[in-house]
C-alpha atoms as a PDB file:
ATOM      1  CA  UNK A   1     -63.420 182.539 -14.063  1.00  0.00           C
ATOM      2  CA  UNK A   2     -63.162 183.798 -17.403  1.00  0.00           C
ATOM      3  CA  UNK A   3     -66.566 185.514 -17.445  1.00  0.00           C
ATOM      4  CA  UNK A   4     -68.386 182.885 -20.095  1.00  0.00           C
ATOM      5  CA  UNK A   5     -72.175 182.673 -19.672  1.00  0.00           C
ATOM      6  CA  UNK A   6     -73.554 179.254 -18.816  1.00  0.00           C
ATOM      7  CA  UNK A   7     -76.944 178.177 -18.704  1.00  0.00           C
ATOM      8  CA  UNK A   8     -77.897 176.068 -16.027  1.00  0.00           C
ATOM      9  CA  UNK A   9     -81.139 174.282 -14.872  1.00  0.00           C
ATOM     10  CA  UNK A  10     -83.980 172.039 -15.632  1.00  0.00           C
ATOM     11  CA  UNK A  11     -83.515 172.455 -19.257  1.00  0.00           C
ATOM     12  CA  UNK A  12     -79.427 172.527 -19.529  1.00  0.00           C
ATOM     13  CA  UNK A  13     -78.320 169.626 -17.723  1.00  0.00           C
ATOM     14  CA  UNK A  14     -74.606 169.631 -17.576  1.00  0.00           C
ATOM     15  CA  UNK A  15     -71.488 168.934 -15.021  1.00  0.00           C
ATOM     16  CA  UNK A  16     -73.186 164.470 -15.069  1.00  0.00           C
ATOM     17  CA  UNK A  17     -76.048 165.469 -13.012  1.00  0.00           C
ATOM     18  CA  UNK A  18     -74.249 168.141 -10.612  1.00  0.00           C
ATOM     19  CA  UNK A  19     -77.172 170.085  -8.904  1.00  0.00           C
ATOM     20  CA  UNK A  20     -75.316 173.623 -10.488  1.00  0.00           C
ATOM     21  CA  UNK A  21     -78.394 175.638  -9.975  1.00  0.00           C
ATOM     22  CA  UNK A  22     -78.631 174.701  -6.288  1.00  0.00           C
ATOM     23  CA  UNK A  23     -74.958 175.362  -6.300  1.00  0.00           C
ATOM     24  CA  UNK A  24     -75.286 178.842  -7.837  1.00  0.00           C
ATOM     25  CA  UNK A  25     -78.548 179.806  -5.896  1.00  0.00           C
ATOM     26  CA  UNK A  26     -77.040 178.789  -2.689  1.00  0.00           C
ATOM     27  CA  UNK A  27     -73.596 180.493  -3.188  1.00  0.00           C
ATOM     28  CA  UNK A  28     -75.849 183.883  -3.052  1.00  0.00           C
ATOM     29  CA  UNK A  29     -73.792 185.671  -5.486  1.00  0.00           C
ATOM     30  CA  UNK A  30     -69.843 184.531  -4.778  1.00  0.00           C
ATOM     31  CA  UNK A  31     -69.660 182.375  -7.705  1.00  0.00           C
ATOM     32  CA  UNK A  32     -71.439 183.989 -10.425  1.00  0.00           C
ATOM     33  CA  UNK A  33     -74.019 186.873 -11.489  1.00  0.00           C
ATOM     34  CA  UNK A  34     -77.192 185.839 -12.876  1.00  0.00           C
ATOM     35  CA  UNK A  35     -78.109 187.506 -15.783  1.00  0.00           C
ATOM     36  CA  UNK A  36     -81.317 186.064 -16.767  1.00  0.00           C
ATOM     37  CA  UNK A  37     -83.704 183.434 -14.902  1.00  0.00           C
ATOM     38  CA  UNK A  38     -86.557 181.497 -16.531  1.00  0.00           C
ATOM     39  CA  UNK A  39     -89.341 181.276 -13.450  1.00  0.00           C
ATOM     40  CA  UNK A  40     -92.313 179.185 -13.439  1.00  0.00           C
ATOM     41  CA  UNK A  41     -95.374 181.165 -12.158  1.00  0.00           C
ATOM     42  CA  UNK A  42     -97.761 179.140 -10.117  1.00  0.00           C
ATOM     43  CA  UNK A  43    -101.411 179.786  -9.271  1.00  0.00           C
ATOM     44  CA  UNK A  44    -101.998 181.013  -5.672  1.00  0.00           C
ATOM     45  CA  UNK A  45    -103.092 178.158  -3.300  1.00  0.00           C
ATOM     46  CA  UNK A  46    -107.012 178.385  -2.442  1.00  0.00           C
ATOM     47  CA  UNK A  47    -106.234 176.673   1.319  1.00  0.00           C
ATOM     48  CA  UNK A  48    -103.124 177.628   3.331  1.00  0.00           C
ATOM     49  CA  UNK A  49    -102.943 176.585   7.175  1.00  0.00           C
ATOM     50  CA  UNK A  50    -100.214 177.308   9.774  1.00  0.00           C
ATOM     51  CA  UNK A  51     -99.154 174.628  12.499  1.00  0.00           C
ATOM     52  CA  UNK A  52     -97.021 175.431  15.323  1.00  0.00           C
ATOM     53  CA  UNK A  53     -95.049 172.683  16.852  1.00  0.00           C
ATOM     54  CA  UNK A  54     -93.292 173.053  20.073  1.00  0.00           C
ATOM     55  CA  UNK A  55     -90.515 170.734  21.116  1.00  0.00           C
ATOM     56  CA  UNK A  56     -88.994 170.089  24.489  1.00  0.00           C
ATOM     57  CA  UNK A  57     -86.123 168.682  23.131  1.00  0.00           C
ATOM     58  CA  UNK A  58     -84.400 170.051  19.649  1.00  0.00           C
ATOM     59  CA  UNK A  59     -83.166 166.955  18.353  1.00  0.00           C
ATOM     60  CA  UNK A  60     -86.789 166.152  18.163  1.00  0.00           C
ATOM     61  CA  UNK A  61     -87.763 168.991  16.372  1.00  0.00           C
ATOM     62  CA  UNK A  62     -84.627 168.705  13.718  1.00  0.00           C
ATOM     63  CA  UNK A  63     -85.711 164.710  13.350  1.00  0.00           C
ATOM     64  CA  UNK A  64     -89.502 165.867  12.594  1.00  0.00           C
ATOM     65  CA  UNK A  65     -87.946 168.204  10.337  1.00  0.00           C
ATOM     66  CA  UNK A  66     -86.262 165.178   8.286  1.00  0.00           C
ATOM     67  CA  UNK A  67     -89.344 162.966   8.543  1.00  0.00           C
ATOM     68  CA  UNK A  68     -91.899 165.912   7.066  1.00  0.00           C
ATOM     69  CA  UNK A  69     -89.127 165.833   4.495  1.00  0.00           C
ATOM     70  CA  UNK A  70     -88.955 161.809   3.938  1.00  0.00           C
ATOM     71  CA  UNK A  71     -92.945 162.015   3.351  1.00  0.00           C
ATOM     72  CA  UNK A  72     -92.876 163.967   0.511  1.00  0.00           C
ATOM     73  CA  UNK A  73     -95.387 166.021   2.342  1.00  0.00           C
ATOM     74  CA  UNK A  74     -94.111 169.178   0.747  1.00  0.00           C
ATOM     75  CA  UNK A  75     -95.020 172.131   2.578  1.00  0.00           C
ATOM     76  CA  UNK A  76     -94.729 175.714   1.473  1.00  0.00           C
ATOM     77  CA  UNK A  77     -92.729 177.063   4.861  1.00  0.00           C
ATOM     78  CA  UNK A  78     -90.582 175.023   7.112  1.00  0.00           C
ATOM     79  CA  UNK A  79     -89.005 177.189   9.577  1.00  0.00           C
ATOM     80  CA  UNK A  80     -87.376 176.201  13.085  1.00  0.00           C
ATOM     81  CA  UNK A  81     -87.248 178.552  15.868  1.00  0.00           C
ATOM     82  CA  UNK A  82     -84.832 177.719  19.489  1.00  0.00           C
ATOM     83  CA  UNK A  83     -85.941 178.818  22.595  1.00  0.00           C
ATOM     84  CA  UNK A  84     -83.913 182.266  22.763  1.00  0.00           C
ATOM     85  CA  UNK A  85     -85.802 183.062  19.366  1.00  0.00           C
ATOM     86  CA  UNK A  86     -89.135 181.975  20.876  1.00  0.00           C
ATOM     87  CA  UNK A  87     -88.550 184.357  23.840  1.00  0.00           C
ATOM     88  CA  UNK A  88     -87.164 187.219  22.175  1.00  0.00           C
ATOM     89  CA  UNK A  89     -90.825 187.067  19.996  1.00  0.00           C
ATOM     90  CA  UNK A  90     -92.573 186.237  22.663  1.00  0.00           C
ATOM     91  CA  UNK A  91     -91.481 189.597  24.413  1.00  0.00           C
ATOM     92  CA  UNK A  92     -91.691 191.769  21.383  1.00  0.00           C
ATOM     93  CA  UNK A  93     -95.041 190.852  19.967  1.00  0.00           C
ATOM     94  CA  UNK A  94     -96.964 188.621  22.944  1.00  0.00           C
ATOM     95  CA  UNK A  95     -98.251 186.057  20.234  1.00  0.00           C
ATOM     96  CA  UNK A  96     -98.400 183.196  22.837  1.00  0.00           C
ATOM     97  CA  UNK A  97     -95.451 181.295  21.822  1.00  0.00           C
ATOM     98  CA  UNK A  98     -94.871 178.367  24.758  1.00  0.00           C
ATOM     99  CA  UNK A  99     -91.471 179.497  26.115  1.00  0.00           C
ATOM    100  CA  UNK A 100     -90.344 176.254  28.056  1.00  0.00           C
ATOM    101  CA  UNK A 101     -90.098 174.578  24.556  1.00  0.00           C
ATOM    102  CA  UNK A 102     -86.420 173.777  23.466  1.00  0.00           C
ATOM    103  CA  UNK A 103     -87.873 174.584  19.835  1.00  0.00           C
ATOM    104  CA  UNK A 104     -90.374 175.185  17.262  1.00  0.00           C
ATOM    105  CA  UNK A 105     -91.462 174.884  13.986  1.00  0.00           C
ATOM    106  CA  UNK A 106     -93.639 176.643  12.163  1.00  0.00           C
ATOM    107  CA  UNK A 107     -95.266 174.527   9.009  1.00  0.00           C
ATOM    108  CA  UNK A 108     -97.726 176.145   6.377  1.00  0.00           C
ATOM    109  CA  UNK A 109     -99.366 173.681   4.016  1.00  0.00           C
ATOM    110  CA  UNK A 110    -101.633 174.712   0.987  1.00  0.00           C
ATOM    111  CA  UNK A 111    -103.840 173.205  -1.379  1.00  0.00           C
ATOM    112  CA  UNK A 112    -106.981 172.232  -2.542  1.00  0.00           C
ATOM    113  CA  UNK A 113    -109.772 171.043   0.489  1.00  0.00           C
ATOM    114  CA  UNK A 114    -109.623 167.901  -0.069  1.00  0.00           C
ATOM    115  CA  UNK A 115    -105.344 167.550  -0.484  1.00  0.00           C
ATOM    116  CA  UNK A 116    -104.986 170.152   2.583  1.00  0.00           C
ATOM    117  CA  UNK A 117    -106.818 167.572   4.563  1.00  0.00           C
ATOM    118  CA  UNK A 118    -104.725 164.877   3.223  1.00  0.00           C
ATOM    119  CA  UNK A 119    -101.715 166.520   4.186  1.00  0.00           C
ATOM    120  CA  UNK A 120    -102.429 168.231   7.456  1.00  0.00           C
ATOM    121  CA  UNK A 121    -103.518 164.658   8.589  1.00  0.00           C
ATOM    122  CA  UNK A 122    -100.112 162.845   7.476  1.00  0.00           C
ATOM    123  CA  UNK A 123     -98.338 166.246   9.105  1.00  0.00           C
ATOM    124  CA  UNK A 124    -100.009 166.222  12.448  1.00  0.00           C
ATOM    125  CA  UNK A 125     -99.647 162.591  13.164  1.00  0.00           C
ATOM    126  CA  UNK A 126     -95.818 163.056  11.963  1.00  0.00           C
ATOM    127  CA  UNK A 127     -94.789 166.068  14.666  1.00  0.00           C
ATOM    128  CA  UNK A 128     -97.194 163.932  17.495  1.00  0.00           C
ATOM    129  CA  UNK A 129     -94.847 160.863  16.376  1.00  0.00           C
ATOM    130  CA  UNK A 130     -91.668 163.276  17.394  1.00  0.00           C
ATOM    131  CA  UNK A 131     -93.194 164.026  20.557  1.00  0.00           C
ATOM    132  CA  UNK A 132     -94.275 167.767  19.650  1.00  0.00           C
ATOM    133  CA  UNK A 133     -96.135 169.187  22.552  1.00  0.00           C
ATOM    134  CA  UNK A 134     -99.172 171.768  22.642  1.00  0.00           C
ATOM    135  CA  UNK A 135     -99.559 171.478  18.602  1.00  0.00           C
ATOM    136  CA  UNK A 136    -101.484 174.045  17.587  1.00  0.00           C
ATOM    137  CA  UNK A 137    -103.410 174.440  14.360  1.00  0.00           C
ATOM    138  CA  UNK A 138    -103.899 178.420  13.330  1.00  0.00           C
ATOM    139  CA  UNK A 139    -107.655 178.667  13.507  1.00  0.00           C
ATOM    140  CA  UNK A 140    -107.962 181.734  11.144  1.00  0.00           C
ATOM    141  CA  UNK A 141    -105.745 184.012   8.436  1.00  0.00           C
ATOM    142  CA  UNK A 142    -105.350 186.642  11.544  1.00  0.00           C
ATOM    143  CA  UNK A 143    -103.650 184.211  13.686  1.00  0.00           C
ATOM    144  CA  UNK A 144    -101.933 182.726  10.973  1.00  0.00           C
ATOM    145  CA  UNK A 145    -100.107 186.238   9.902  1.00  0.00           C
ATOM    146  CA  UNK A 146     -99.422 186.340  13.328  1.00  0.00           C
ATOM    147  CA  UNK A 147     -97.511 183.635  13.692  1.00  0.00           C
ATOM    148  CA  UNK A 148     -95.935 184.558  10.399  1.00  0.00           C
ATOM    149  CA  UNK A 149     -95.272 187.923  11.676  1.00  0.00           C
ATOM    150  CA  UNK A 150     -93.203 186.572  14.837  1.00  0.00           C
ATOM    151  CA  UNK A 151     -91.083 184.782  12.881  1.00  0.00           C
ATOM    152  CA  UNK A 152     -90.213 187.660  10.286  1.00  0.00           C
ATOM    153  CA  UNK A 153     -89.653 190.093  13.159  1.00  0.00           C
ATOM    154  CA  UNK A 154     -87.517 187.906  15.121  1.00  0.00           C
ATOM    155  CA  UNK A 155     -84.409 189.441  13.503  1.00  0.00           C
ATOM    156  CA  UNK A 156     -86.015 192.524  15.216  1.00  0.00           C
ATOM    157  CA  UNK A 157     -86.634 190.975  18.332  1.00  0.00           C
ATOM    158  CA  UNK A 158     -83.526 190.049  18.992  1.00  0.00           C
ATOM    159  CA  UNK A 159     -82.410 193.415  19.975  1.00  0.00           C
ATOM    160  CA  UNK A 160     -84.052 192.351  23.577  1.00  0.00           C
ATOM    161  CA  UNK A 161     -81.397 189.662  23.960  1.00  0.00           C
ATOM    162  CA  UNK A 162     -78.275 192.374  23.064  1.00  0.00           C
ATOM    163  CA  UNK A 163     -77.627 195.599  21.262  1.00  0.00           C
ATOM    164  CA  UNK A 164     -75.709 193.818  18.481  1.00  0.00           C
ATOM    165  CA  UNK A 165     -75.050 190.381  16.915  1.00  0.00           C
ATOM    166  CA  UNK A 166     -73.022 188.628  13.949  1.00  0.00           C
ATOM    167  CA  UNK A 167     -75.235 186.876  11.467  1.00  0.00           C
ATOM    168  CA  UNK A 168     -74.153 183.905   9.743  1.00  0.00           C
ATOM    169  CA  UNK A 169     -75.896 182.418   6.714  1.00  0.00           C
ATOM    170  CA  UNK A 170     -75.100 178.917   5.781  1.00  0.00           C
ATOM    171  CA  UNK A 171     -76.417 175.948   3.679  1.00  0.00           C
ATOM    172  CA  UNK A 172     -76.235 172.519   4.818  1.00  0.00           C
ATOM    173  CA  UNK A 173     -77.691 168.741   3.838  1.00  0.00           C
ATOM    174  CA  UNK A 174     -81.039 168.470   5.674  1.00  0.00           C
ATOM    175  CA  UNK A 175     -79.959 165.170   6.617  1.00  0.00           C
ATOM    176  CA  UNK A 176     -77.188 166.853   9.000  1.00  0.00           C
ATOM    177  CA  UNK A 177     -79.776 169.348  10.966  1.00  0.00           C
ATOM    178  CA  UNK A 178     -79.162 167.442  14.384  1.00  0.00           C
ATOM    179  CA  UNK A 179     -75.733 167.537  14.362  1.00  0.00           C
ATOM    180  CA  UNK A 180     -75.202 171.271  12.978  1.00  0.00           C
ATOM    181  CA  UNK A 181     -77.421 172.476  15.660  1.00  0.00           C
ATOM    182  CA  UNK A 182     -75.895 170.461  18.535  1.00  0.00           C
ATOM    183  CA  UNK A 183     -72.423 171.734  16.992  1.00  0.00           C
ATOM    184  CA  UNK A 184     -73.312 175.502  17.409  1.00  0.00           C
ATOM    185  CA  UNK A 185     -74.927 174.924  20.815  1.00  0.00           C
ATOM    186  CA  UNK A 186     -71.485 173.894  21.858  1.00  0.00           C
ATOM    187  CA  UNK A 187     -69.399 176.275  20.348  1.00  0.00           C
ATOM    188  CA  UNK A 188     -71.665 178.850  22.024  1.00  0.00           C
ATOM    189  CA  UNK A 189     -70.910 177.083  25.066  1.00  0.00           C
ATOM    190  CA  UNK A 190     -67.203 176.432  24.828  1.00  0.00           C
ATOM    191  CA  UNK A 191     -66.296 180.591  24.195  1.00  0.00           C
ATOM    192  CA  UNK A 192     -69.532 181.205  26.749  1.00  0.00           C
ATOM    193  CA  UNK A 193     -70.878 183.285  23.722  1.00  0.00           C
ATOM    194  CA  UNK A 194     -74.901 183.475  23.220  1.00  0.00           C
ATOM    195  CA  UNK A 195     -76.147 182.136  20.265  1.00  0.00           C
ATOM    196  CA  UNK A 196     -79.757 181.652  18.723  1.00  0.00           C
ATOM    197  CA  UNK A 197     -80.813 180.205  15.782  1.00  0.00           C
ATOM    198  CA  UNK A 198     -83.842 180.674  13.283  1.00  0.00           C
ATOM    199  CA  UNK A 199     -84.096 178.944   9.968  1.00  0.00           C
ATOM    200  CA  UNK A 200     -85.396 177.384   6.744  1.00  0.00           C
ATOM    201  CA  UNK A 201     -85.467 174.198   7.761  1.00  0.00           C
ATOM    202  CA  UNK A 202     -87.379 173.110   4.723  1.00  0.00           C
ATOM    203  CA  UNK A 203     -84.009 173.808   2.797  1.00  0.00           C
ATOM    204  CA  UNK A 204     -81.246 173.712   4.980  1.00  0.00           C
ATOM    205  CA  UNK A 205     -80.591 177.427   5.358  1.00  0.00           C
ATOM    206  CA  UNK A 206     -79.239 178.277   9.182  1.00  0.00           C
ATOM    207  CA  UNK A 207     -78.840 181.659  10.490  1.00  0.00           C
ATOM    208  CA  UNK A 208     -77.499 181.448  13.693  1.00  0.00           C
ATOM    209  CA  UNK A 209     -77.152 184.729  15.291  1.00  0.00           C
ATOM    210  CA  UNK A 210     -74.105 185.349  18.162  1.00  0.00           C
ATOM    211  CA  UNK A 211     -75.065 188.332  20.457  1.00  0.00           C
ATOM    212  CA  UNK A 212     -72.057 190.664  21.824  1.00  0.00           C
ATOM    213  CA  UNK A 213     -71.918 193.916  22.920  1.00  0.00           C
ATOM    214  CA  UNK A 214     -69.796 196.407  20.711  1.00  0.00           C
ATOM    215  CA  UNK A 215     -68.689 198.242  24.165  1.00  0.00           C
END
């Protein structure tokens, strides 16, 4: 509070192992200005593929989420999608999203050949463990951007759902996807407010959207 600079991060461990750059990165800005950041640059992956994973249920999709976590899998883009989202970007940019899915997540791996093999094998058999249905593998870069252009318009899209919404943006332990999800749903339900959510699933970062008319 007094304005002192401290340096924080994998090279200025302090606070007995308290995660302060997560805590500063995910506090987008409240709890201190970053002056200077030390990055490390990485080469761009010569194999990236897309996987789409629909879920009839979203539990399932939340407890595929933790398990692609719990493998160590990492992929480069984890992002979950409920079925208002899936709709709403179905209708604005036809990309042949299934739309009697509860939810979806959208997976990119990358890698070498012989790794992205490795891991898309380890991935596919995890969502088929969680019971995703019509699994779909992007079969070239153009369908692939397509997919990733769905989910970056869906902001966009969901102008077809109302003319106005209130965004929240919130961080929260992986571990506790299930219940933070079922938690909105019912909140939604309890003021008879509509909600949808898209997210980072990979790090915990929900944005559930509530739609209302400002008339």
């Amino acid at each position: 509070p007094q304005g002192e600079v401290v340096a924080v991060g994998n090279t200025h461990r302090r606070g007995h192992g308290l995660n302060l750059t997560g805590l500063l990165v995910g506090s987008e800005g409240t709890l201190g200005i970053a002056t200077e950041a030390t990055l490390q640059l990485l080469l761009k992956p010569a194999n990236t593929r897309v996987v789409m994973a629909p879920f009839a249920q979203t539990l399932q999709a939340t407890r595929a989420v933790s398990a692609i976590i719990a493998e160590d899998i990492r992929p480069s883009a984890l992002e979950f999608m409920d079925a208002a989202t899936v709709r709403a970007v179905n209708d604005a940019f036809d990309v042949g999203m299934p739309t009697d899915c509860q939810a979806l997540l959208l997976v990119e791996m990358d890698g070498g050949a012989a790794v992205m093999r490795h891991k898309l094998q380890i991935l596919t058999q995890l969502l088929d463990d969680h019971d995703a249905v019509g699994l779909r593998v992007a079969s070239n870069p153009e369908e692939a951007k397509a997919l990733w252009a769905a989910r970056k318009g869906a902001v966009a899209a969901y102008g077809r759902i109302a003319p106005a919404f209130y965004l929240h943006d919130c961080v929260i332990p992986r571990s506790r996807l299930s219940e933070a999800i079922a938690g909105i749903a019912d909140i939604g339900r309890r003021f008879d407010v509509p909600v949808a959510s898209v997210f980072h699933a990979g790090d915990g970062n929900l944005h559930p959207h509530i739609f209302y008319n400002p008339d």
